[in-house]
Protein backbone atom coordinates (compact mmCIF):
# COMPACT_ATOMS: atom_id res chain seq x y z
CA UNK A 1 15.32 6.94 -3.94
CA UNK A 2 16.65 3.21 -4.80
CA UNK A 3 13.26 1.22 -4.41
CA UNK A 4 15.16 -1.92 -4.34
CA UNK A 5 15.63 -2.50 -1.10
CA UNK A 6 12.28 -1.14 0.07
CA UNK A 7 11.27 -4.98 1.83
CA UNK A 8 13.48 -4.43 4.49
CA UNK A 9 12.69 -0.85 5.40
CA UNK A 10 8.43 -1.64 5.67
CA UNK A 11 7.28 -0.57 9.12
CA UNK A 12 5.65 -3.66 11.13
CA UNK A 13 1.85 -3.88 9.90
CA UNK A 14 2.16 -2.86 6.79
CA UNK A 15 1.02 -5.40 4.40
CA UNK A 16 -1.96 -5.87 6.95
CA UNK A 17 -2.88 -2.04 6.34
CA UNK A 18 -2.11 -2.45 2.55
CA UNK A 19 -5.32 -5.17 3.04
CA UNK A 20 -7.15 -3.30 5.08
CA UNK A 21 -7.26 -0.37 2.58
CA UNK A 22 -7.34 -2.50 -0.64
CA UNK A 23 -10.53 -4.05 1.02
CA UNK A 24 -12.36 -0.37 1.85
CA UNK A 25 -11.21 0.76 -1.87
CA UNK A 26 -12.55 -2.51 -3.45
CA UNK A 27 -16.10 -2.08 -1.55
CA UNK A 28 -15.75 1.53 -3.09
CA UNK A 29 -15.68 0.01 -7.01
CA UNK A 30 -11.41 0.61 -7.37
CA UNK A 31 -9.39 -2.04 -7.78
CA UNK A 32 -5.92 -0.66 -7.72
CA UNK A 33 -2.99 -2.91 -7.61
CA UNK A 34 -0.64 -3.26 -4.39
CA UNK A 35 2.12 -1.48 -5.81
CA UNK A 36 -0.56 1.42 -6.78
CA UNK A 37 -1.58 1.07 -2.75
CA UNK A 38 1.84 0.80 -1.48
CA UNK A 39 2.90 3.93 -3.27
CA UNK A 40 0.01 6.15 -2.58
CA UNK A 41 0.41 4.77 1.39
CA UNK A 42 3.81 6.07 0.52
CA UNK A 43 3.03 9.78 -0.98
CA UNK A 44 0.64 9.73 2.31
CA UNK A 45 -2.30 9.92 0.18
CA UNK A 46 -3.89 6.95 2.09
């Protein structure tokens, strides 16, 4: 899978969940970066 053009193919919302999560990890003592989010959001792990 080319991950070069993912941008365009993001459903609507999904930065805002990418926050949402990120926030509920941080408050759990992870601090992953978004690209660690966006590709477990991805595997469907989150």
């Amino acid at each position: 899978m080319d991950s070069s053009d993912d941008q365009g193919q993001l459903p609507p919302g999904f930065w805002e969940r990418i926050d949402a999560r990120s926030a509920q990890i941080r408050a759990r003592g992870w601090n992953p970066t978004p690209s660690e989010i966006g590709a477990m959001i991805a595997e469907g792990r989150m």
